[in-house]
C-alpha atoms as a PDB file:
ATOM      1  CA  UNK A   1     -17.247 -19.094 -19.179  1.00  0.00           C
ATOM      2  CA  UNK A   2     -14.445 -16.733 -17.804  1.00  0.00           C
ATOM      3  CA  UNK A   3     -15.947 -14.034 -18.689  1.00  0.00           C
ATOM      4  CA  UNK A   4     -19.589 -14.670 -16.536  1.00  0.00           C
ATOM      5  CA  UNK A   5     -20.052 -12.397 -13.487  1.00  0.00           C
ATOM      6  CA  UNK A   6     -19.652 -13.853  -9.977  1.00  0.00           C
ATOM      7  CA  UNK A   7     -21.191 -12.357  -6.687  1.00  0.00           C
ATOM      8  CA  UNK A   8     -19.897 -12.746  -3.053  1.00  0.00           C
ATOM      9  CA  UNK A   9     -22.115 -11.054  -0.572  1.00  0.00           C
ATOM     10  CA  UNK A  10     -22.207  -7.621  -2.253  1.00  0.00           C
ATOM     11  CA  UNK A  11     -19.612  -7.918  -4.485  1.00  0.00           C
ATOM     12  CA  UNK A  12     -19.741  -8.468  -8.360  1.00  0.00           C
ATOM     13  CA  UNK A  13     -16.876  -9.163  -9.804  1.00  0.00           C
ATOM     14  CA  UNK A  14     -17.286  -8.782 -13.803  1.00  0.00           C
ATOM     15  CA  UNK A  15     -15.185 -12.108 -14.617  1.00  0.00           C
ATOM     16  CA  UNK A  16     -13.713 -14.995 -13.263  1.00  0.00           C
ATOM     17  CA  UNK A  17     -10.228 -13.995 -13.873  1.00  0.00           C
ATOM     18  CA  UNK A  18      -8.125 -12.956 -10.612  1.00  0.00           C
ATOM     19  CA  UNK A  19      -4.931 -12.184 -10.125  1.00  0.00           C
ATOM     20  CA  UNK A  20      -2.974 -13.942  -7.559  1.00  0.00           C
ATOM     21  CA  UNK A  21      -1.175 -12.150  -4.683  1.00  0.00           C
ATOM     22  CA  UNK A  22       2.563 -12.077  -5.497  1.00  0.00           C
ATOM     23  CA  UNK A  23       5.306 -10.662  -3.075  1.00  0.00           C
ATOM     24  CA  UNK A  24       7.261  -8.416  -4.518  1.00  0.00           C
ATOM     25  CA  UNK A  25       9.536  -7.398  -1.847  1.00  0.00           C
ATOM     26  CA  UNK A  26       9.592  -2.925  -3.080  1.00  0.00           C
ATOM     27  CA  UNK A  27       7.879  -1.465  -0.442  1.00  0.00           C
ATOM     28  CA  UNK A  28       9.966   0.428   2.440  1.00  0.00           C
ATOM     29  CA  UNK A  29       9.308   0.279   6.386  1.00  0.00           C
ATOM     30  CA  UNK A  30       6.043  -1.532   4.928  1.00  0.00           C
ATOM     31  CA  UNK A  31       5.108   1.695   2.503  1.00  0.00           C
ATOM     32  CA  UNK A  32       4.009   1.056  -1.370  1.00  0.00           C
ATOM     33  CA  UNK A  33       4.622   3.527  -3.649  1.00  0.00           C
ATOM     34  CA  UNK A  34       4.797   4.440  -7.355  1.00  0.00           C
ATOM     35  CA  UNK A  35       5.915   1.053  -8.193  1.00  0.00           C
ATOM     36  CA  UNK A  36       2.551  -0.994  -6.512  1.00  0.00           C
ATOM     37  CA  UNK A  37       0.679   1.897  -7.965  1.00  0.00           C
ATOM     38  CA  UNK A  38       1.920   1.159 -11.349  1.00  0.00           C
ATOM     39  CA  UNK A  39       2.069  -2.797 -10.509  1.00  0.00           C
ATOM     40  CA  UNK A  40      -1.868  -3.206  -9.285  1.00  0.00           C
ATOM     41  CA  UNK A  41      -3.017  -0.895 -11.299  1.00  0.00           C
ATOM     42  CA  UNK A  42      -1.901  -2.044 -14.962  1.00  0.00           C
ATOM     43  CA  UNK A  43      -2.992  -5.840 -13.822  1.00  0.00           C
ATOM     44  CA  UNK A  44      -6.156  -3.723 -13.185  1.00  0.00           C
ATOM     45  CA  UNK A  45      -6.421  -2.148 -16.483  1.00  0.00           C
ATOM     46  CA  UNK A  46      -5.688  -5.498 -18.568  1.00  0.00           C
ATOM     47  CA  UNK A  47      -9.465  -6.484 -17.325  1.00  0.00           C
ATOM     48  CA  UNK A  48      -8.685  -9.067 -14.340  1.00  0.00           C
ATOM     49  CA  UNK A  49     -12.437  -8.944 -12.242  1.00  0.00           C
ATOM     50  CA  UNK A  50     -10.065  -9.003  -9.018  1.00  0.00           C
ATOM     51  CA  UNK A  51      -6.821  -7.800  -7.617  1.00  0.00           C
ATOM     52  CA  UNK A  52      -5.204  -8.959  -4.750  1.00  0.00           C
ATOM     53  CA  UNK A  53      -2.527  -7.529  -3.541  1.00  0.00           C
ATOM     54  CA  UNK A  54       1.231  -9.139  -2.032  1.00  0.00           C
ATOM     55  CA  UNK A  55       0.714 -10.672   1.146  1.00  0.00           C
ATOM     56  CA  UNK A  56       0.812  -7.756   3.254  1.00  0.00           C
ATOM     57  CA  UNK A  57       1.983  -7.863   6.688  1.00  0.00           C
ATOM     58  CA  UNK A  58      -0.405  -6.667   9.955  1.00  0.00           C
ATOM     59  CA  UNK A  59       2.937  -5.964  11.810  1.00  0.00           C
ATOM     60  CA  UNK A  60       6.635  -5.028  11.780  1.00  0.00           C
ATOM     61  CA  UNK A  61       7.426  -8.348  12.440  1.00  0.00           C
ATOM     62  CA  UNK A  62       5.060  -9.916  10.648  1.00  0.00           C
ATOM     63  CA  UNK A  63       6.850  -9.050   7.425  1.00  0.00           C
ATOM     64  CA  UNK A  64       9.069 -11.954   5.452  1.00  0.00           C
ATOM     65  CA  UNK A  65      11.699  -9.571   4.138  1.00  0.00           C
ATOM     66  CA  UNK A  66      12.304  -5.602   5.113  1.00  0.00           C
ATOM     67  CA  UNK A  67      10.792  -5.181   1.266  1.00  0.00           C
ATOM     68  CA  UNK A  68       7.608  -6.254   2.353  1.00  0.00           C
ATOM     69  CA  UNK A  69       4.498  -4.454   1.918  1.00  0.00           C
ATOM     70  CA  UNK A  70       2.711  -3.593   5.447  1.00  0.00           C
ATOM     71  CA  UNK A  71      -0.900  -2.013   6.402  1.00  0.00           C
ATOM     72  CA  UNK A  72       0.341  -1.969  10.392  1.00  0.00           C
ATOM     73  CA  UNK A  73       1.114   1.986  10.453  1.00  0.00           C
ATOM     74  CA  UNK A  74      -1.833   4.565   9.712  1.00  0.00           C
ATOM     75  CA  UNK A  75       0.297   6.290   7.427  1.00  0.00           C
ATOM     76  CA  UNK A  76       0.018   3.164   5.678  1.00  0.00           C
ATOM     77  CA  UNK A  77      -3.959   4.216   4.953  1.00  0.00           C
ATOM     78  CA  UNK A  78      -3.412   7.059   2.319  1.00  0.00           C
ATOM     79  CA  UNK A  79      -0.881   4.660   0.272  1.00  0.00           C
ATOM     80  CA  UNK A  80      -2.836   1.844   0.199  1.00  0.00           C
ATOM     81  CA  UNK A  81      -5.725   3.863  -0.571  1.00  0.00           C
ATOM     82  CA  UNK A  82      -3.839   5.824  -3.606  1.00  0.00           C
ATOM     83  CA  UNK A  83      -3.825   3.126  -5.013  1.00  0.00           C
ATOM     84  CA  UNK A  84      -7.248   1.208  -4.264  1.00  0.00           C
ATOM     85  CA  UNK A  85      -9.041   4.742  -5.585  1.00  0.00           C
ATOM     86  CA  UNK A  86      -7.262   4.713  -8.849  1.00  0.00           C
ATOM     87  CA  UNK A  87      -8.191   1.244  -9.414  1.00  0.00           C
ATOM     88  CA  UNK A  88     -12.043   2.249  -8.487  1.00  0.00           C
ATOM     89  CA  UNK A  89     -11.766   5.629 -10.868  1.00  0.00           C
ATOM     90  CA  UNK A  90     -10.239   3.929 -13.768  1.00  0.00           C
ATOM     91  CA  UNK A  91     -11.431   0.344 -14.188  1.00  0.00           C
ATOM     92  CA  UNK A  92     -13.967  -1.793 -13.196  1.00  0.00           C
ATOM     93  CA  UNK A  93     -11.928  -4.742 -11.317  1.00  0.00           C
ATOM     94  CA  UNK A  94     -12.402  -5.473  -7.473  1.00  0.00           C
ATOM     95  CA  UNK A  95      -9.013  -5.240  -5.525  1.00  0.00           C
ATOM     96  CA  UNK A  96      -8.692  -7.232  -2.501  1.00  0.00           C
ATOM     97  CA  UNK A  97      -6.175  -7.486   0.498  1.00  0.00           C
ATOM     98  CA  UNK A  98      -4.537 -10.386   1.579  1.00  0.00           C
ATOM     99  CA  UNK A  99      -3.285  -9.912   5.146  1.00  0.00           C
ATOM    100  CA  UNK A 100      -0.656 -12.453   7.004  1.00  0.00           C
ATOM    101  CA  UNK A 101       1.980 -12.605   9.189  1.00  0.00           C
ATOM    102  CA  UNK A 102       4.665 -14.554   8.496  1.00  0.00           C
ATOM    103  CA  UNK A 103       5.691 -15.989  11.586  1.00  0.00           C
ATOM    104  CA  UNK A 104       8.908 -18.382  11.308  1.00  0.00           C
ATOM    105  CA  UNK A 105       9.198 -17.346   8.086  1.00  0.00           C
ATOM    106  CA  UNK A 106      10.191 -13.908   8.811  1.00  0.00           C
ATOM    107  CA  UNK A 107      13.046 -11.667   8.576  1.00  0.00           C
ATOM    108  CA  UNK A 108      14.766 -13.046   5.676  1.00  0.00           C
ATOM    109  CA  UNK A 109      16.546 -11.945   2.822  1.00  0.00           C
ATOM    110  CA  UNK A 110      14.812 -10.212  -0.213  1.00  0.00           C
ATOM    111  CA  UNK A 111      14.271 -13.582  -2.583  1.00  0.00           C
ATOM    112  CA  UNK A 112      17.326 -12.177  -5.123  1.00  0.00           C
ATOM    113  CA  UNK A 113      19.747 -10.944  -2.396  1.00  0.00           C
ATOM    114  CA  UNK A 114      20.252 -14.623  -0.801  1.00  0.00           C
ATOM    115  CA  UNK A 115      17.432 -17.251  -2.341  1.00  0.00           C
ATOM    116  CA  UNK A 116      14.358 -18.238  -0.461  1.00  0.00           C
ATOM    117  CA  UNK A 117      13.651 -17.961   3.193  1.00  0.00           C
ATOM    118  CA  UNK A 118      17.194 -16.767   3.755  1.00  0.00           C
ATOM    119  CA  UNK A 119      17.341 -15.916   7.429  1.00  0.00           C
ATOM    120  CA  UNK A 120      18.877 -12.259   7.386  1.00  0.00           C
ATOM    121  CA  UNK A 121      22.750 -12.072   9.192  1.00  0.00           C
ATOM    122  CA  UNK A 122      21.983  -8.310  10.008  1.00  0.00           C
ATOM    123  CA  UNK A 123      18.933  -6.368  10.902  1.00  0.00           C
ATOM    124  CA  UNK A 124      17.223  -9.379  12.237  1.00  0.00           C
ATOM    125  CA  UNK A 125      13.765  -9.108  14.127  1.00  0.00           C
ATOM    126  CA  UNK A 126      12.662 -11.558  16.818  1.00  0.00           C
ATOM    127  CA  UNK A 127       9.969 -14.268  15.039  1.00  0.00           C
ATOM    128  CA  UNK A 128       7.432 -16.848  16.307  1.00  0.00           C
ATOM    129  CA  UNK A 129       5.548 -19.253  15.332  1.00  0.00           C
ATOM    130  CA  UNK A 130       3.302 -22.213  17.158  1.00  0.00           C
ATOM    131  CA  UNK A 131       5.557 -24.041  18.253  1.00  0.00           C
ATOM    132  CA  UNK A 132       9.870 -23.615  18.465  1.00  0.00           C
ATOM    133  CA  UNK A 133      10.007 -25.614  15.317  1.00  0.00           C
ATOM    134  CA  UNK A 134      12.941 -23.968  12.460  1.00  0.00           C
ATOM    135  CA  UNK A 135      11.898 -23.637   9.082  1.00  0.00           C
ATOM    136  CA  UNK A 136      14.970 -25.311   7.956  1.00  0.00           C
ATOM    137  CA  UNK A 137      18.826 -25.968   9.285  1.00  0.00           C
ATOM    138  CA  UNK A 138      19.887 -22.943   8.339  1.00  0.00           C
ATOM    139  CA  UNK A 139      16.904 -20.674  10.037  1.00  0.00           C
ATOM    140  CA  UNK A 140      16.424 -19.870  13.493  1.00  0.00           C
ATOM    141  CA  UNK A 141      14.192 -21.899  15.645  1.00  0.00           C
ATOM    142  CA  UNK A 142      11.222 -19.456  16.280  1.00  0.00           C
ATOM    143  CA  UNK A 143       9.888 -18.292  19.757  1.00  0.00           C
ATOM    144  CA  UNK A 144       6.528 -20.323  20.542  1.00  0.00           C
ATOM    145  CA  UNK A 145       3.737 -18.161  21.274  1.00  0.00           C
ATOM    146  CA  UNK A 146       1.947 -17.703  24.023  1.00  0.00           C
ATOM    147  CA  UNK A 147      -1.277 -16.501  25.035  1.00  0.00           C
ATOM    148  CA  UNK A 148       0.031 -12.338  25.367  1.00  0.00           C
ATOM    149  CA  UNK A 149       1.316 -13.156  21.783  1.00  0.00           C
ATOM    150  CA  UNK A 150      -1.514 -14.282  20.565  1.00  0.00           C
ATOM    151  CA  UNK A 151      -3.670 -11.864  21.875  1.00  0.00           C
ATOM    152  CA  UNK A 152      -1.200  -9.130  20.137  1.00  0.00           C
ATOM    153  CA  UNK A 153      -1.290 -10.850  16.766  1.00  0.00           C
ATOM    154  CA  UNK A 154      -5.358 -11.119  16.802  1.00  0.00           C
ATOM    155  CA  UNK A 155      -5.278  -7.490  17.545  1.00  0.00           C
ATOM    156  CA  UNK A 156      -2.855  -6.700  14.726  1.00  0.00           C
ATOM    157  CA  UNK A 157      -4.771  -8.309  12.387  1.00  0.00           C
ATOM    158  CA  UNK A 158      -8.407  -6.788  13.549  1.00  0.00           C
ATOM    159  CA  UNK A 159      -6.699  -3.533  13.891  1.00  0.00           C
ATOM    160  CA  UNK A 160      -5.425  -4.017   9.825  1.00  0.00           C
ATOM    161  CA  UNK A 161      -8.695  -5.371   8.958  1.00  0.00           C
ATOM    162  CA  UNK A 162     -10.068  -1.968   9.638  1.00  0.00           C
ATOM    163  CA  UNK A 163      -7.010  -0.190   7.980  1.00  0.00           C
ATOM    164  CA  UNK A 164      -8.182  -2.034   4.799  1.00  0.00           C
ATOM    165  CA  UNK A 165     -11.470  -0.865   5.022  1.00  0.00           C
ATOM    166  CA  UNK A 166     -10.499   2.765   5.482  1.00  0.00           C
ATOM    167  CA  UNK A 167      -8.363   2.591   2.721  1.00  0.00           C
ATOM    168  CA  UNK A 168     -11.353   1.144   0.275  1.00  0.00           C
ATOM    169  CA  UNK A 169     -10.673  -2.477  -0.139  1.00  0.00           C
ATOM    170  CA  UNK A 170     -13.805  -4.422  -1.589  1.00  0.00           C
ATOM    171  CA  UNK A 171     -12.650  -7.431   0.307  1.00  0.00           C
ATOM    172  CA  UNK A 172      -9.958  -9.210   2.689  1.00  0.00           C
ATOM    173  CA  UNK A 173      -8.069 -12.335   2.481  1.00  0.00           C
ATOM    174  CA  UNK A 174      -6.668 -14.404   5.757  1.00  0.00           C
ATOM    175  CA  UNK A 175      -3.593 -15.583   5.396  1.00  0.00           C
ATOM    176  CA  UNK A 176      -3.429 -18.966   6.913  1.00  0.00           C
ATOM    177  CA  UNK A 177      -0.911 -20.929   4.119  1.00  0.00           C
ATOM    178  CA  UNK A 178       2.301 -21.761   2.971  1.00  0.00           C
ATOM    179  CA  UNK A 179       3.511 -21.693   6.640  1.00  0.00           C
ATOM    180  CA  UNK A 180       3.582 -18.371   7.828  1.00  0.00           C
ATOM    181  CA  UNK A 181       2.434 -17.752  11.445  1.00  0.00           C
ATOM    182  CA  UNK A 182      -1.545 -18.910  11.139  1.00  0.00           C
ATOM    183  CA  UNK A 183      -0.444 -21.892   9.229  1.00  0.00           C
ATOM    184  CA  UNK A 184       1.518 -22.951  11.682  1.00  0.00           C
ATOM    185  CA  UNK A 185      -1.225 -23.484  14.005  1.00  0.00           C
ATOM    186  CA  UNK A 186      -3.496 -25.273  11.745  1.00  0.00           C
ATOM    187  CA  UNK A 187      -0.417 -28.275  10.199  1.00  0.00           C
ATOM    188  CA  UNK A 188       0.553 -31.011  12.646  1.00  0.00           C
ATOM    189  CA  UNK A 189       4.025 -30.898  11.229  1.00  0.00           C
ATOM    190  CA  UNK A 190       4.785 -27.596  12.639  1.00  0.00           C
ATOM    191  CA  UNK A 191       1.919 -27.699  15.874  1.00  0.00           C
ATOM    192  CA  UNK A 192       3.343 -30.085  18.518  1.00  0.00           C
ATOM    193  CA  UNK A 193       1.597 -27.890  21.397  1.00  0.00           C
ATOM    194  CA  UNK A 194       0.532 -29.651  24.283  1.00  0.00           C
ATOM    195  CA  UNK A 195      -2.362 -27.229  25.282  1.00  0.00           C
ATOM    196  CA  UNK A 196      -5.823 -26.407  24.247  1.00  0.00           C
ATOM    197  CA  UNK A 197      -4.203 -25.396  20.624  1.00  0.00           C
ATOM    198  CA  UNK A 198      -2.392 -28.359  20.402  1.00  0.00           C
ATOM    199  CA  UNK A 199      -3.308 -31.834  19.206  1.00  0.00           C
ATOM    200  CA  UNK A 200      -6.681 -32.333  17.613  1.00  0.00           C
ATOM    201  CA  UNK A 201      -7.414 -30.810  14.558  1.00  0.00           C
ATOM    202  CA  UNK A 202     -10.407 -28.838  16.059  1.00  0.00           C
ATOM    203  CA  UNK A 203      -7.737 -27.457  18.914  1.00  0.00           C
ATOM    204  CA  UNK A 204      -5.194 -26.661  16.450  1.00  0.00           C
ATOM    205  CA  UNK A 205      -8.127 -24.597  14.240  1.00  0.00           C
ATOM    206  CA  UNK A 206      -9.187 -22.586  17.090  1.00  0.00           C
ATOM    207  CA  UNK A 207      -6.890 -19.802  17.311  1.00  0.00           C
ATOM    208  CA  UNK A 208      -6.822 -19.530  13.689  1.00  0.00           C
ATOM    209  CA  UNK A 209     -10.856 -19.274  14.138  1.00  0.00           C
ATOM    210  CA  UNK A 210     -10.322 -16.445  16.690  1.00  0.00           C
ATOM    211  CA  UNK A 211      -8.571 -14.385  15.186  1.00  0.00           C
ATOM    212  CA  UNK A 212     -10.556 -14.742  11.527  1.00  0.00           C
ATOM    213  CA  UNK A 213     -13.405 -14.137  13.797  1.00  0.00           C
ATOM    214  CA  UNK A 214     -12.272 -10.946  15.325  1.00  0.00           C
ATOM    215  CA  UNK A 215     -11.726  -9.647  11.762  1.00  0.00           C
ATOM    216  CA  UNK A 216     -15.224 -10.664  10.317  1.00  0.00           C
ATOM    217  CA  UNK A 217     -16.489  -8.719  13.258  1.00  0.00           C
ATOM    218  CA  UNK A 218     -14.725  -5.653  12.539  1.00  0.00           C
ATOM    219  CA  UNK A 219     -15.277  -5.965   8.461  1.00  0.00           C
ATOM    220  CA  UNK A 220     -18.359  -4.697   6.687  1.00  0.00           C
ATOM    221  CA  UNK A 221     -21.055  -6.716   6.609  1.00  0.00           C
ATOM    222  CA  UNK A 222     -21.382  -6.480   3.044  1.00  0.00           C
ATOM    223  CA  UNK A 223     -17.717  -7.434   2.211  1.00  0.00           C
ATOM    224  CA  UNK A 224     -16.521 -10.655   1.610  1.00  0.00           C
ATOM    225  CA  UNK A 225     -13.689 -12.515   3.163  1.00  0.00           C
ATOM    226  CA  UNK A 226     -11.607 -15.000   1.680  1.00  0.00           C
ATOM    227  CA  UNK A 227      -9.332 -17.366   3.554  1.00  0.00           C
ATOM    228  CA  UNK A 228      -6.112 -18.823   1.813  1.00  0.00           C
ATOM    229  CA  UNK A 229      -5.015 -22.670   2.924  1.00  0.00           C
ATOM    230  CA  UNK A 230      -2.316 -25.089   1.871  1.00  0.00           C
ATOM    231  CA  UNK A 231      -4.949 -28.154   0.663  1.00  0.00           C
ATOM    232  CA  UNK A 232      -2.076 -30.525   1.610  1.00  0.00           C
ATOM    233  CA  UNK A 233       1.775 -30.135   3.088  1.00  0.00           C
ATOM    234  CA  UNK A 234       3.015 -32.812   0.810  1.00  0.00           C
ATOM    235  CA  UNK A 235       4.820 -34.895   3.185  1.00  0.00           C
ATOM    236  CA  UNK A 236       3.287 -37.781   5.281  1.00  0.00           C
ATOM    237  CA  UNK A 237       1.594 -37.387   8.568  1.00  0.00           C
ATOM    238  CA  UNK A 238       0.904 -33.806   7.284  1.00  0.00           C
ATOM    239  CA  UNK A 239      -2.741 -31.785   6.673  1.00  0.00           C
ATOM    240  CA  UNK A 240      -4.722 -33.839   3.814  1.00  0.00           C
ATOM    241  CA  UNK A 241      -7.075 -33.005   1.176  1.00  0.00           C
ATOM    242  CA  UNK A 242      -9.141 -34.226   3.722  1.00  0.00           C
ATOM    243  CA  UNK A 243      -8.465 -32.240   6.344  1.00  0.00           C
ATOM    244  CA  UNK A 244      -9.377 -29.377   4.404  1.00  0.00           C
ATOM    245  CA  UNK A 245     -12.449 -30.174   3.757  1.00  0.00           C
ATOM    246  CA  UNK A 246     -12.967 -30.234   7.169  1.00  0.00           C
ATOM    247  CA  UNK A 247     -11.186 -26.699   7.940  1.00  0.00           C
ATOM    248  CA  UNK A 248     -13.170 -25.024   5.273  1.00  0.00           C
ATOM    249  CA  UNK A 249     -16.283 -25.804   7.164  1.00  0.00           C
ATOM    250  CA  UNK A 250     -15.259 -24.559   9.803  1.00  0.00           C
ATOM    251  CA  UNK A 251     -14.524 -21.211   8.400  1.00  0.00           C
ATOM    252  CA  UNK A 252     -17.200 -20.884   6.307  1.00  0.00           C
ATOM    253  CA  UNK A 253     -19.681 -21.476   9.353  1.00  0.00           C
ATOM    254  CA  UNK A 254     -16.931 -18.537  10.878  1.00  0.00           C
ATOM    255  CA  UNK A 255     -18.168 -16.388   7.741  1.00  0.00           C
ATOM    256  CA  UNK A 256     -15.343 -16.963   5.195  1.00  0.00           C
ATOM    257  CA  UNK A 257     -17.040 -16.678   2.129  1.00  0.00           C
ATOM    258  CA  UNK A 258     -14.631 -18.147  -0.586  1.00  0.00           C
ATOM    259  CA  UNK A 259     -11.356 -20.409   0.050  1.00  0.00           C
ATOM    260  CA  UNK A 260      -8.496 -19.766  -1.729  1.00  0.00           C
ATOM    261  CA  UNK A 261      -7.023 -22.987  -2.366  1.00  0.00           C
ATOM    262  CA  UNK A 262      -3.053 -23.450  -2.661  1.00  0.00           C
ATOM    263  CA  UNK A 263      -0.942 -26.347  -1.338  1.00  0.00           C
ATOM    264  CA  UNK A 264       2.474 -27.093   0.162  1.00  0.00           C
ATOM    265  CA  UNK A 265       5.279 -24.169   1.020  1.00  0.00           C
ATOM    266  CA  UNK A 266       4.919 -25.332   4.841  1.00  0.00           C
ATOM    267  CA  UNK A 267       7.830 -27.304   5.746  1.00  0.00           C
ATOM    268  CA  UNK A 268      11.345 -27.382   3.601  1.00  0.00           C
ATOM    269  CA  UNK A 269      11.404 -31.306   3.231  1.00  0.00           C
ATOM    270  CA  UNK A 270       8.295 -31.316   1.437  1.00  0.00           C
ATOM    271  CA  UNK A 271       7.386 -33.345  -2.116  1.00  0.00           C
ATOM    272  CA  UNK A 272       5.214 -32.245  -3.715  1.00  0.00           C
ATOM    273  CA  UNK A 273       3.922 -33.332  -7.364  1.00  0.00           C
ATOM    274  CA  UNK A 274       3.650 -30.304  -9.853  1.00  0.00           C
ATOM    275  CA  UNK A 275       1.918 -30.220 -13.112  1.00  0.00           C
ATOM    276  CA  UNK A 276      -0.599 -28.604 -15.246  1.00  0.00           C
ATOM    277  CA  UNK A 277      -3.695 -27.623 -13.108  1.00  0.00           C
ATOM    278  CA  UNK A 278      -1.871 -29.722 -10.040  1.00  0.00           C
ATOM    279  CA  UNK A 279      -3.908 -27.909  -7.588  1.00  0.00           C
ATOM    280  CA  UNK A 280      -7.569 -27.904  -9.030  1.00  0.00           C
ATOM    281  CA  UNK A 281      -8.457 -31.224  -7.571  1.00  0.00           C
ATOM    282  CA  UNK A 282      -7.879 -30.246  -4.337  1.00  0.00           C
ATOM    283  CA  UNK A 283     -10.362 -26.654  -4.906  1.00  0.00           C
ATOM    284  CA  UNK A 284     -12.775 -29.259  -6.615  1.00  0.00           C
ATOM    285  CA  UNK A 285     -12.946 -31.098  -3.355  1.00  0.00           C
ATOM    286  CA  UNK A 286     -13.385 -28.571  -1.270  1.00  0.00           C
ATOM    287  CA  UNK A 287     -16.020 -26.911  -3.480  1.00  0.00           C
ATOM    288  CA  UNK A 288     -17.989 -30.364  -3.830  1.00  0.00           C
ATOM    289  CA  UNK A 289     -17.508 -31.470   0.127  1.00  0.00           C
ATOM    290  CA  UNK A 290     -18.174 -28.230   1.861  1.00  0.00           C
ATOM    291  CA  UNK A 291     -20.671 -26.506  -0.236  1.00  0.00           C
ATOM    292  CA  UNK A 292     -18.487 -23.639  -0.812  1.00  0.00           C
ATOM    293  CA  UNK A 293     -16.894 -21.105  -3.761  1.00  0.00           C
ATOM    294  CA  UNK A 294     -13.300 -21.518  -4.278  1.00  0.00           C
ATOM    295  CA  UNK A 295     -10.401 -19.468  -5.659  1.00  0.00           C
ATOM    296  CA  UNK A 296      -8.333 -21.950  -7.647  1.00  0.00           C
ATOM    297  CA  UNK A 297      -4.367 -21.477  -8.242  1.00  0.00           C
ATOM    298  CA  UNK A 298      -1.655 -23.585  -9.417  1.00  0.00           C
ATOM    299  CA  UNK A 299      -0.273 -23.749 -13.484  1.00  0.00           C
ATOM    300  CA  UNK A 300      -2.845 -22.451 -14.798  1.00  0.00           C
ATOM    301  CA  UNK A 301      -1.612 -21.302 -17.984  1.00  0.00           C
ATOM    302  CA  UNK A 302      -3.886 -20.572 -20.606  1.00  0.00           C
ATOM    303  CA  UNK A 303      -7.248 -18.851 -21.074  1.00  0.00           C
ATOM    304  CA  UNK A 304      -8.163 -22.658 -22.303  1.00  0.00           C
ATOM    305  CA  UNK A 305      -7.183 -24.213 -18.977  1.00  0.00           C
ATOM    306  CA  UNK A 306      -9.258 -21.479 -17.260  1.00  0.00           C
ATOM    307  CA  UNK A 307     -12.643 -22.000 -19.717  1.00  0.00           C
ATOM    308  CA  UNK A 308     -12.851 -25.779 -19.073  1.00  0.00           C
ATOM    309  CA  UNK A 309     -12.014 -24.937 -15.092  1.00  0.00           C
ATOM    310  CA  UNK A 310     -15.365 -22.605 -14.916  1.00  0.00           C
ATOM    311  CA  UNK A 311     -17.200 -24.537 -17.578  1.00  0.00           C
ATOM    312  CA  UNK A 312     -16.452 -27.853 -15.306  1.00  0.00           C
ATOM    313  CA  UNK A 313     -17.961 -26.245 -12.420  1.00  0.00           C
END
């Protein structure tokens, strides 16, 4: 079953097999190199139908650590594209870009210079998020947006879109999980705005919505866009398996063509419940409930767990 094609708009992808954006914190002032070259591109040679690449930041600030790969710079193009064209010559795997901002999650340590979201003692840059709400005790309490922001950061992120596409990417992801800026919006637990964004789920979806619109509008029609979402924040009076039923249909009728389901990483006192597969129900749901593909992540460890996922439907 893993090894059946699978189409999204254009797109054919030869397998079912994708490999997961992972940040890897080697890039400089937001520039890959040799090492992504060598990174992507042997993950692209051991078959995988798709590539995405780290979460890769639409601004400056947007990064999470200084190591972070960026596509906010037009030098950035010829880089990004090095590596997308030897990807394209050599193999026959799709390669995608996932593009976020991190918001309060921002200028922090690289993850083996001071652990996880470690807020950076020198070199810091200003970060924001939806509301002034800290990550944790020992982060900063984040700026909360307003409108001029938010116009910037929907402009950052149309204005990367179309960096991607110059640079040859056969699709884009949105960023909207684990609770980096987007996220932010969308969670309750992190969104106590008292304006139109603010409340409701529908008001806290909208800017999210605006700024995934802007990008579909700038994209190629014949390109697909994913979206990535946290399924659940695994703490009470947080976003629900529910919920996200509810938010994929909204960005599918926005144009989002697959959701990339994860869970969790949106506020430090969450619980959640690992195991093997631990996030397929929630992709399940989605898939079944709003009539629409899904990436699926989580402990996934075998070609056997990934047969009986497909074969399941």
């Amino acid at each position: 079953p893993i090894f059946t094609p699978f189409k999204l708009r254009d797109m054919i992808v030869e397998n079912r097999i994708a490999v997961s954006p992972m940040c890897m914190y080697s890039a400089e002032d937001g520039l890959v190199g040799d090492w992504h070259l060598v990174h992507l591109g042997s993950r692209a040679m051991g078959g995988a139908g798709l590539i995405m690449t780290e979460s890769t930041a639409i601004s400056a600030e947007g990064r999470i650590t200084a190591g972070c790969a960026g596509i906010y710079d037009d030098a950035h193009i010829p880089a990004w594209k090095r590596v997308v064209d030897y990807i394209h010559e050599n193999t026959k795997t799709k390669i995608g870009m996932q593009l976020s901002h991190a918001g309060r999650k921002a200028s922090t340590h690289l993850q083996w210079e001071g652990g996880e979201q470690a807020p950076l003692s020198e070199g810091a840059w200003p970060i924001m998020a939806a509301s002034a709400i800290a990550y944790s005790a020992t982060n900063p309490a984040p700026k909360e947006m307003n409108r001029e922001d938010m116009d910037q950061v929907r402009d950052d992120f149309v204005a990367a879109t179309q960096r991607a596409e110059n640079a040859g990417f056969d699709m884009v992801e949105f960023h909207c999980a684990h609770g980096y800026l987007l996220n932010t919006f969308i969670s309750p637990k992190t969104n106590i705005r008292t304006d139109e964004y603010g409340g409701s789920l529908e008001n806290r979806l909208s800017y999210p919505l605006e700024v995934f619109k802007a990008m579909r509008a700038v994209w190629p029609e014949g390109k697909p866009m994913s979206v990535r979402v946290s399924a659940t924040d695994w703490i009470q009076d947080g976003i629900t398996p529910e919920d996200t039923v509810q938010i994929a249909k909204a960005f599918k009728a926005a144009g989002c063509d697959i959701l990339d389901v994860s869970s969790g990483q949106v506020v430090s006192e969450e619980q959640p419940e690992y195991g093997r597969l631990f996030q397929l129900p929630f992709s399940d749901l989605v898939r079944m409930e709003a009539d629409m593909p899904t990436m699926t992540v989580g402990n996934i460890q075998s070609y056997a767990d990934a047969n009986s996922i497909i074969a399941s439907g």
